[in-house]
C-alpha atoms as a PDB file:
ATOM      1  CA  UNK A   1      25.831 194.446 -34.298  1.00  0.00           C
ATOM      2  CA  UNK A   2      28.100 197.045 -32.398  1.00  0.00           C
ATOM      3  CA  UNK A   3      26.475 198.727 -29.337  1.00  0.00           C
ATOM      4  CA  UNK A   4      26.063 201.908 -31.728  1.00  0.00           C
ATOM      5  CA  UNK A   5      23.985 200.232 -34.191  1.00  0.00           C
ATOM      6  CA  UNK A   6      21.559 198.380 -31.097  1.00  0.00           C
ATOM      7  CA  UNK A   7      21.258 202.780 -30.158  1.00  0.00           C
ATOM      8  CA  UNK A   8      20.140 203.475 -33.613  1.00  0.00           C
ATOM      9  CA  UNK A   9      18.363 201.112 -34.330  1.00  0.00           C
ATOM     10  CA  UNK A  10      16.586 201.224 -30.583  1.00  0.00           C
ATOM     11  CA  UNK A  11      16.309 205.046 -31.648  1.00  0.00           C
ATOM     12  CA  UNK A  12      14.416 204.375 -35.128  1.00  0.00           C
ATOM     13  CA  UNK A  13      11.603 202.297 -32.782  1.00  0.00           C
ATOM     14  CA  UNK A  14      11.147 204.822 -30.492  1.00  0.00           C
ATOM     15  CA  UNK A  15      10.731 207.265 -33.422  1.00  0.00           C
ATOM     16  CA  UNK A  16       8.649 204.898 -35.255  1.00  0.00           C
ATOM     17  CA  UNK A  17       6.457 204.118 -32.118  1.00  0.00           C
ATOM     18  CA  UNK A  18       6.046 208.000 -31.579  1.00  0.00           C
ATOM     19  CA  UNK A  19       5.243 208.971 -34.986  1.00  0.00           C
ATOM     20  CA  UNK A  20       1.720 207.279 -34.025  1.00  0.00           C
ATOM     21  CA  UNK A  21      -0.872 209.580 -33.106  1.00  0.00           C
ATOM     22  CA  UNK A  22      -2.374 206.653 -31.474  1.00  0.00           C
ATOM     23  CA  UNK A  23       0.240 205.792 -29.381  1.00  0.00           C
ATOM     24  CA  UNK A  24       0.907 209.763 -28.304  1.00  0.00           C
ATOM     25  CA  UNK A  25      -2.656 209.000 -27.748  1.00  0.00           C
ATOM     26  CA  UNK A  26      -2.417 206.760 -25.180  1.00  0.00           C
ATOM     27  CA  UNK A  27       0.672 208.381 -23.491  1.00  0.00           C
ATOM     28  CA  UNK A  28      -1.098 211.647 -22.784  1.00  0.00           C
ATOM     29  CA  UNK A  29      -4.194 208.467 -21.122  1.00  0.00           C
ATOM     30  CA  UNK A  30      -1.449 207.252 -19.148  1.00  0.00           C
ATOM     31  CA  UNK A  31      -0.467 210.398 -17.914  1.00  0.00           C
ATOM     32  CA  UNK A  32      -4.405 211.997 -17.492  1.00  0.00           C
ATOM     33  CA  UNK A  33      -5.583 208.819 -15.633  1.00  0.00           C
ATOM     34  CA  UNK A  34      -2.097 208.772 -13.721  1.00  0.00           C
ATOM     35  CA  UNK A  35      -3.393 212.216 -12.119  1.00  0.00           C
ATOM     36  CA  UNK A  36      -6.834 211.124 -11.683  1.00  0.00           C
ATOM     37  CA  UNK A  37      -4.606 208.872  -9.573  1.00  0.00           C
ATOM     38  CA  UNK A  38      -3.209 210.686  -7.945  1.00  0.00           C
ATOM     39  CA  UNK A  39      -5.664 213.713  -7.116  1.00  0.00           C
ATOM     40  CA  UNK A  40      -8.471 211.258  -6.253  1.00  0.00           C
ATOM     41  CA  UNK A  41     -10.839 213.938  -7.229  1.00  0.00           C
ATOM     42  CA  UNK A  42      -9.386 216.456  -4.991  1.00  0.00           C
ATOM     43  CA  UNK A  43      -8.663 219.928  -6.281  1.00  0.00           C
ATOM     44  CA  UNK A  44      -5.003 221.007  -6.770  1.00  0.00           C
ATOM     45  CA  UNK A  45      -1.949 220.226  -9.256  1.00  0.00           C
ATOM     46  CA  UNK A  46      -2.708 216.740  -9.909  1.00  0.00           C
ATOM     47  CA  UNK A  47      -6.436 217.348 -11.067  1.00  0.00           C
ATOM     48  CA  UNK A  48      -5.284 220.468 -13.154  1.00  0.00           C
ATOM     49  CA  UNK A  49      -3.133 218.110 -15.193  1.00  0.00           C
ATOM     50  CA  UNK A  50      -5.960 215.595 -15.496  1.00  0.00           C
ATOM     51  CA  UNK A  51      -7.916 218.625 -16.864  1.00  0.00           C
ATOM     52  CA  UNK A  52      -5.935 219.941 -19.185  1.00  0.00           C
ATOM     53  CA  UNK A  53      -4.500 216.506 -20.257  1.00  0.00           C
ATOM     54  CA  UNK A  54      -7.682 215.576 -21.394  1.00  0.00           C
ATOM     55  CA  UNK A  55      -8.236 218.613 -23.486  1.00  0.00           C
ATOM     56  CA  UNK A  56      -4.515 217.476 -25.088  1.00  0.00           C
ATOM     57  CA  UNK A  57      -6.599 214.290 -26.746  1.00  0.00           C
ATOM     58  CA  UNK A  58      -6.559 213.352 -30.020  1.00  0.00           C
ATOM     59  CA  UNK A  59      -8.536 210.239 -30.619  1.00  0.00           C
ATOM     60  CA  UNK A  60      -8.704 207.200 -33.714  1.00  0.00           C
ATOM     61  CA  UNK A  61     -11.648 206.837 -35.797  1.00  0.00           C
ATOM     62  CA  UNK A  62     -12.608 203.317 -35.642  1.00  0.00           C
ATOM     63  CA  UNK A  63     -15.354 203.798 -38.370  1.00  0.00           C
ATOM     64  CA  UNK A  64     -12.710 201.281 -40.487  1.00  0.00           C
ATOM     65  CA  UNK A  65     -13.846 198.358 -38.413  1.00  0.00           C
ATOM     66  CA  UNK A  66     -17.595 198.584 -39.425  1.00  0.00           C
ATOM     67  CA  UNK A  67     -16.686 198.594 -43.346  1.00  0.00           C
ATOM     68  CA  UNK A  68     -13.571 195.965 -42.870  1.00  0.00           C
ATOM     69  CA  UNK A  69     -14.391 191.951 -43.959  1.00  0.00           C
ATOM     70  CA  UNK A  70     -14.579 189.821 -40.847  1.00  0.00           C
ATOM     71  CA  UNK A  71     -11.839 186.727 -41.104  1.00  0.00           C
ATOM     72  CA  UNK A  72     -12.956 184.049 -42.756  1.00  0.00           C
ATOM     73  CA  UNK A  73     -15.577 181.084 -40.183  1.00  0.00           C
ATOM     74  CA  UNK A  74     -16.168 184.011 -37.996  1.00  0.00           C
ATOM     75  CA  UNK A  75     -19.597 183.266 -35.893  1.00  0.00           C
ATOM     76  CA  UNK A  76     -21.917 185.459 -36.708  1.00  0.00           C
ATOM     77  CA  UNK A  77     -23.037 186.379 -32.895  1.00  0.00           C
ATOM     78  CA  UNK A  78     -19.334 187.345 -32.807  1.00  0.00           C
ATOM     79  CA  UNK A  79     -19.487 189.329 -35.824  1.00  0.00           C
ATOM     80  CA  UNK A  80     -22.474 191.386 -35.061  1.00  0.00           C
ATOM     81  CA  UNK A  81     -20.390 191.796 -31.234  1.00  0.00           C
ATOM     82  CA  UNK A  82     -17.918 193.223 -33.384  1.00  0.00           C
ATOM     83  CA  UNK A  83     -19.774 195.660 -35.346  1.00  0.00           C
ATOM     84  CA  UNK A  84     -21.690 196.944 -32.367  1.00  0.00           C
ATOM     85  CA  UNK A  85     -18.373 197.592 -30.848  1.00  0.00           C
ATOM     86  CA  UNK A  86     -16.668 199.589 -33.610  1.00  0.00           C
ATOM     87  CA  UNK A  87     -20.458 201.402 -34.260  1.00  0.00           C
ATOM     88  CA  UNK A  88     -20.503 202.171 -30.117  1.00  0.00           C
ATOM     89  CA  UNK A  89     -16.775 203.048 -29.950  1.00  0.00           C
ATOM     90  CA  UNK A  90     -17.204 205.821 -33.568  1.00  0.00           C
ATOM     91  CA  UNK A  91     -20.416 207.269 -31.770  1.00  0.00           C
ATOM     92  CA  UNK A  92     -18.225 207.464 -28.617  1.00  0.00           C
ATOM     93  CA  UNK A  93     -15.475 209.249 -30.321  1.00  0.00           C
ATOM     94  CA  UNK A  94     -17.632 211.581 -32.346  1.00  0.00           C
ATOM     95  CA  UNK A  95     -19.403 212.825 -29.660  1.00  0.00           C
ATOM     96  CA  UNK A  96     -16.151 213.070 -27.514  1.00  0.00           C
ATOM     97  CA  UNK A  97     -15.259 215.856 -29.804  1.00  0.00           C
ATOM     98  CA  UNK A  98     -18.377 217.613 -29.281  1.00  0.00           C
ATOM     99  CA  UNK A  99     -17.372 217.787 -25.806  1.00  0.00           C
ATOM    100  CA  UNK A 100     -13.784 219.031 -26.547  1.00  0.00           C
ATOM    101  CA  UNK A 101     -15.432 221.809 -28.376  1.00  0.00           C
ATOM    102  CA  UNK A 102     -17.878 222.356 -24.926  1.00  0.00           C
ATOM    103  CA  UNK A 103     -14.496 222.684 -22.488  1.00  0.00           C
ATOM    104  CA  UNK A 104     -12.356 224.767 -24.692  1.00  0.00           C
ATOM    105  CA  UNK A 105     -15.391 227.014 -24.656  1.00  0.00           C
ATOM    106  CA  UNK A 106     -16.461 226.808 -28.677  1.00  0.00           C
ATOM    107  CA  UNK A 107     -19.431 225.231 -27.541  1.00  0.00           C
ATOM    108  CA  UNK A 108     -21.242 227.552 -25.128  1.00  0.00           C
ATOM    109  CA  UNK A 109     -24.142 225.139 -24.191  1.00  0.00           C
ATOM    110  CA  UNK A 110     -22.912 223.840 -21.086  1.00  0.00           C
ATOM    111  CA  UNK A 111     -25.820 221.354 -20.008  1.00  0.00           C
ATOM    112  CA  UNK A 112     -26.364 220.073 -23.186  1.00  0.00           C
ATOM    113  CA  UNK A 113     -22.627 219.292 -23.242  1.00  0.00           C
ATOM    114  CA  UNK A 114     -22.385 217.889 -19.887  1.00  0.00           C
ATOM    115  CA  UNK A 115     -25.495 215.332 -21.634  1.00  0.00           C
ATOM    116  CA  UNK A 116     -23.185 214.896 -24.494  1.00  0.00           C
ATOM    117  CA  UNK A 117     -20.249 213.672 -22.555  1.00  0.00           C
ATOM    118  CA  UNK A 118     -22.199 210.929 -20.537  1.00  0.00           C
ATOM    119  CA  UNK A 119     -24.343 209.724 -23.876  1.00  0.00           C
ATOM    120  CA  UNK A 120     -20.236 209.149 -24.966  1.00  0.00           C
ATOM    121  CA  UNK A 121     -19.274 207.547 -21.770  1.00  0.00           C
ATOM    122  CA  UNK A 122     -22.554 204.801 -22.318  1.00  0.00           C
ATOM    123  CA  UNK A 123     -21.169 204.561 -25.617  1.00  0.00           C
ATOM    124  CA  UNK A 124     -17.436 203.655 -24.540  1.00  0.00           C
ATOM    125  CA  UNK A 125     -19.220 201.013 -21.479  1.00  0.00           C
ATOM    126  CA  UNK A 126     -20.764 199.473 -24.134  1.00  0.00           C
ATOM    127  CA  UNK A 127     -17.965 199.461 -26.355  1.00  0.00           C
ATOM    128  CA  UNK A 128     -16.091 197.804 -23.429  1.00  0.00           C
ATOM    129  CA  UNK A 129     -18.468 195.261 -23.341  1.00  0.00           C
ATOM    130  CA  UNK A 130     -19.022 194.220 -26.183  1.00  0.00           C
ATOM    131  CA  UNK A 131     -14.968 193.991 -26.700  1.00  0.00           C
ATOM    132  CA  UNK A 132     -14.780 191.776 -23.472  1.00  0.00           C
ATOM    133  CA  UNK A 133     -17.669 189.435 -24.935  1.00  0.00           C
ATOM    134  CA  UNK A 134     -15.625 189.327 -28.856  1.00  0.00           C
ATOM    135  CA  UNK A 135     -12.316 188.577 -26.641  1.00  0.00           C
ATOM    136  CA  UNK A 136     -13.944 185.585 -25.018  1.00  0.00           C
ATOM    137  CA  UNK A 137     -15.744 184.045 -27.971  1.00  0.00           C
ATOM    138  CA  UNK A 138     -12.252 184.256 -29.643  1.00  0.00           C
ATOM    139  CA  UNK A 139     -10.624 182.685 -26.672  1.00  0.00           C
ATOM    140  CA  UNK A 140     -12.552 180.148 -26.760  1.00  0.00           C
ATOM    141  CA  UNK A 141     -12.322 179.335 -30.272  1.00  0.00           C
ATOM    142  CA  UNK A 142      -8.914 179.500 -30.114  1.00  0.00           C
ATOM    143  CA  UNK A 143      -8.432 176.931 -27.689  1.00  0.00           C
ATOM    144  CA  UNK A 144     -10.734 174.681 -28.849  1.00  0.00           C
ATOM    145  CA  UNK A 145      -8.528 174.454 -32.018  1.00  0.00           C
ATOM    146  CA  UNK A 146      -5.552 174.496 -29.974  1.00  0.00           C
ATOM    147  CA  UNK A 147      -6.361 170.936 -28.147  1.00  0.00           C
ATOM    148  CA  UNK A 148      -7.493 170.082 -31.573  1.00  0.00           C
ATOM    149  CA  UNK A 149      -4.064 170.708 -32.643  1.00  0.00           C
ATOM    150  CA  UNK A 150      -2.352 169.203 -29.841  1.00  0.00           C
ATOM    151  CA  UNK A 151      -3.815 165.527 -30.347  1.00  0.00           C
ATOM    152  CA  UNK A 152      -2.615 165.758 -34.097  1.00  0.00           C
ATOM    153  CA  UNK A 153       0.954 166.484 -32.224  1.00  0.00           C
ATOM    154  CA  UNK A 154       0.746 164.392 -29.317  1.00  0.00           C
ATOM    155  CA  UNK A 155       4.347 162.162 -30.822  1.00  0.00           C
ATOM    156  CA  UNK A 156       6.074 165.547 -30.771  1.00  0.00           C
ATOM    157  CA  UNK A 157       7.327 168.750 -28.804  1.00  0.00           C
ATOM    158  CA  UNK A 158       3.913 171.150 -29.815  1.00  0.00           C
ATOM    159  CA  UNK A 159       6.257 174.376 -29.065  1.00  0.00           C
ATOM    160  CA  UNK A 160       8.088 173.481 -32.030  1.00  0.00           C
ATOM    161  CA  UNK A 161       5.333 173.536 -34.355  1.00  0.00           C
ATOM    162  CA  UNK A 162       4.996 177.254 -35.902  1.00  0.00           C
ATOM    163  CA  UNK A 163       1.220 177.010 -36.380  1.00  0.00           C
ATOM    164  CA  UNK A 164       0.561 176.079 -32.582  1.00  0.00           C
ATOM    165  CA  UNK A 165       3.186 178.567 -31.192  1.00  0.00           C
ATOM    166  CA  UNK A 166       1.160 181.188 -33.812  1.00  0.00           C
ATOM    167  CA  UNK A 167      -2.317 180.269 -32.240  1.00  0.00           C
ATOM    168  CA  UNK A 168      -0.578 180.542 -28.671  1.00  0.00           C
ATOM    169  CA  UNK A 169       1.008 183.624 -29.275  1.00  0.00           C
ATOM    170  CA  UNK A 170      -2.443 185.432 -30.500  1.00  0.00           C
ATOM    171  CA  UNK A 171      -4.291 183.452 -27.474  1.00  0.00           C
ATOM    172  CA  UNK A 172      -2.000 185.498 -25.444  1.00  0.00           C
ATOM    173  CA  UNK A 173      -2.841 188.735 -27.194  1.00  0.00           C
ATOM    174  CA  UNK A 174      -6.307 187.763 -27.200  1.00  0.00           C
ATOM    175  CA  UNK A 175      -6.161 187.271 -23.097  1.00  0.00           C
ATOM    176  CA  UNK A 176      -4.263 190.297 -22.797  1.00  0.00           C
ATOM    177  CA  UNK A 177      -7.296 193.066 -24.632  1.00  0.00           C
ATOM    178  CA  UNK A 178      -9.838 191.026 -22.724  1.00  0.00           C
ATOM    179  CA  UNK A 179      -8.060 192.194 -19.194  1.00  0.00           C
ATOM    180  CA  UNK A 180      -8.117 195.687 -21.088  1.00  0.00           C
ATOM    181  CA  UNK A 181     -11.593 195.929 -22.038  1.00  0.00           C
ATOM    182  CA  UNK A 182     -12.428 194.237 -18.321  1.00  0.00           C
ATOM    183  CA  UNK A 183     -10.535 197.136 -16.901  1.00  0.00           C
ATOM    184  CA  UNK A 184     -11.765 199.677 -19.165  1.00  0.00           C
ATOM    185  CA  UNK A 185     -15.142 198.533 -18.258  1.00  0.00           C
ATOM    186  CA  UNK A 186     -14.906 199.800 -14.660  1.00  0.00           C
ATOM    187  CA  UNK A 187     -13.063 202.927 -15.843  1.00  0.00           C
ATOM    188  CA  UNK A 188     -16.172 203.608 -17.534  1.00  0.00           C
ATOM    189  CA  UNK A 189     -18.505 202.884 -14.260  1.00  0.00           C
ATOM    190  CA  UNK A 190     -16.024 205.353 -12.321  1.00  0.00           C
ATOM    191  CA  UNK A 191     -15.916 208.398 -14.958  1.00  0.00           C
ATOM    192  CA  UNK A 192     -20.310 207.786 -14.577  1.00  0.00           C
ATOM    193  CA  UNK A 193     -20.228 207.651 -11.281  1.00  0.00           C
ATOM    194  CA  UNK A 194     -22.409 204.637 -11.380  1.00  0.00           C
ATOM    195  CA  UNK A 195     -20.616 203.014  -8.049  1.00  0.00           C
ATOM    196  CA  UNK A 196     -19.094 206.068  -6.560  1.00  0.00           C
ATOM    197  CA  UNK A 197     -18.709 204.595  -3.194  1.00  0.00           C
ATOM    198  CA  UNK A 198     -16.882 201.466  -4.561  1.00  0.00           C
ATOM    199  CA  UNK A 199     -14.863 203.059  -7.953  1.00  0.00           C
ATOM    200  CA  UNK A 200     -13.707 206.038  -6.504  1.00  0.00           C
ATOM    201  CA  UNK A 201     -11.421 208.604  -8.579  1.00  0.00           C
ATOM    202  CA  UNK A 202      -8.448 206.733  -7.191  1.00  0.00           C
ATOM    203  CA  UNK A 203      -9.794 203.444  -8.608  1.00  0.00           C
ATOM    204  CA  UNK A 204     -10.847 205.066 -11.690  1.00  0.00           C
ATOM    205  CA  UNK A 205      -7.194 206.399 -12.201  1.00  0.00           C
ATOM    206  CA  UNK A 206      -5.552 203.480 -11.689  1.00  0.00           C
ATOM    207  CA  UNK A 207      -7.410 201.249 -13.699  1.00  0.00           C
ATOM    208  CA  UNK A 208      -7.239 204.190 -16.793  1.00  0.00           C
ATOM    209  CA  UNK A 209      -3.552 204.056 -15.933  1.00  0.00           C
ATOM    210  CA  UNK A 210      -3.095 200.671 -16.273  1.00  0.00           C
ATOM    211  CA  UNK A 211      -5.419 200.009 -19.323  1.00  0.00           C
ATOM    212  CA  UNK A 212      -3.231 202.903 -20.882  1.00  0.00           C
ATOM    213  CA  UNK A 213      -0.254 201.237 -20.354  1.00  0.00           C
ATOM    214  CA  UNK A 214      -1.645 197.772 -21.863  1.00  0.00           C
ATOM    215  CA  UNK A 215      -2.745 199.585 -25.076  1.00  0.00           C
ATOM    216  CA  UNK A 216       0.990 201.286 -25.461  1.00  0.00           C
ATOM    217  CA  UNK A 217       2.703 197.988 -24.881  1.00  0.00           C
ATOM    218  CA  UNK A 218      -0.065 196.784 -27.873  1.00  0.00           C
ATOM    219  CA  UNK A 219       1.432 199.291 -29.877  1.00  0.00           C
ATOM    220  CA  UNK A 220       4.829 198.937 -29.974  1.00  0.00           C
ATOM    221  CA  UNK A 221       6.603 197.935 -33.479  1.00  0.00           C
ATOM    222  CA  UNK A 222       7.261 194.195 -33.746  1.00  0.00           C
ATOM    223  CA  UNK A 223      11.272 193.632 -32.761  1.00  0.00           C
ATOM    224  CA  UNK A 224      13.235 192.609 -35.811  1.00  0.00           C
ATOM    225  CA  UNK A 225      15.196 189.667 -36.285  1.00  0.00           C
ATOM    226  CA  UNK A 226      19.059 190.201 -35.776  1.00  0.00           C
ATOM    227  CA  UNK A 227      20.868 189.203 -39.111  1.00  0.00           C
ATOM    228  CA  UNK A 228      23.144 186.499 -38.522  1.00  0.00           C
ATOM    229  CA  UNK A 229      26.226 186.679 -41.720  1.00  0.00           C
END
């Protein structure tokens, strides 16, 4: 492929990748929890972006999870994990937007808002939790079959084997959401102020900033094999 093509094709990603209102999503997270950052809570430019980044939001429905068939030997403790996490995270984002509607100034009940927005917060801790508790049950049974694996290829070189580099590839991925939901879980202790002296707004940002980052890298379009002729 000629330089040119590598642009376009480079190009069509980045369009591809953009064209998801999830991953504009968690761009606009990157950049709120970036000025959480840096404003630690302090009024001025920083915290005005945070603001009005926030209000910029357009979050997922993840009311698909609850209806979707679990994979097939799926523990049922991790299962009902699973559905508590998708039923915490759709009450979370459905009362987020009752919030939205409180800070542009739709809704005029203020307190009742306020109550609103930390009834979603709970909602996303527990979310987080639950998440961290799927990723490790998963992790787990992942490498359980993994060594299982790696006795029936014991004579041979294991990272050659395309169902053992699959099962380490989505160990990987698996290892990867459970730092996410970890983090996330102390993003959600900061934006309650449930340790305030401990997860300050500086913590809080750069946790949110980091988690945000983590869930664009999950998003980006697999890379396509070059064609060899």
């Amino acid at each position: 492929m000629s330089s040119l093509d590598v642009a376009r094709a480079e190009l069509a990603l980045a369009v591809l990748y953009l064209n998801k209102g999830e991953a504009r999503d968690k761009i606009c997270r990157a950049i709120q929890y970036g000025s959480k950052f840096l404003s630690n809570g302090q009024p001025g430019t920083a915290q005005n972006v945070d603001k009005s980044t926030s209000l910029a939001r357009k979050f997922i429905n993840d009311l698909h999870g609850l209806i979707s068939p679990n994979a097939p030997g799926t523990p049922l403790p991790l299962i009902l994990l699973g559905k508590s996490k998708n039923a915490l995270l759709s009450t979370f984002l459905f009362l987020d937007q009752i919030v939205w509607l409180g800070r542009t100034g739709i809704y005029k009940n203020k307190e009742r808002t306020e109550l609103i927005g930390r009834i979603s917060l709970f909602c996303w801790l527990g979310s987080s939790v639950c998440t961290t508790l799927v990723e490790i049950g998963e992790i787990g049974r992942l490498s359980a079959s993994m060594k299982k694996l790696e006795k029936e290829l014991k004579n041979t070189n294991k990272y050659k084997n395309e169902q053992y580099k699959s099962k380490l590839q989505k160990s990987n991925e698996r290892s990867l959401a459970l730092i996410k939901s970890g983090m996330d879980i102390v993003v959600a202790i900061g934006l309650l102020q449930l340790a305030p002296k401990k997860v300050t707004p500086r913590v809080t940002g750069a946790f949110g900033f980091v988690t945000s980052l983590i869930s664009c890298y999950q998003l980006l379009p697999a890379p396509q094999k070059a064609k060899t002729t």
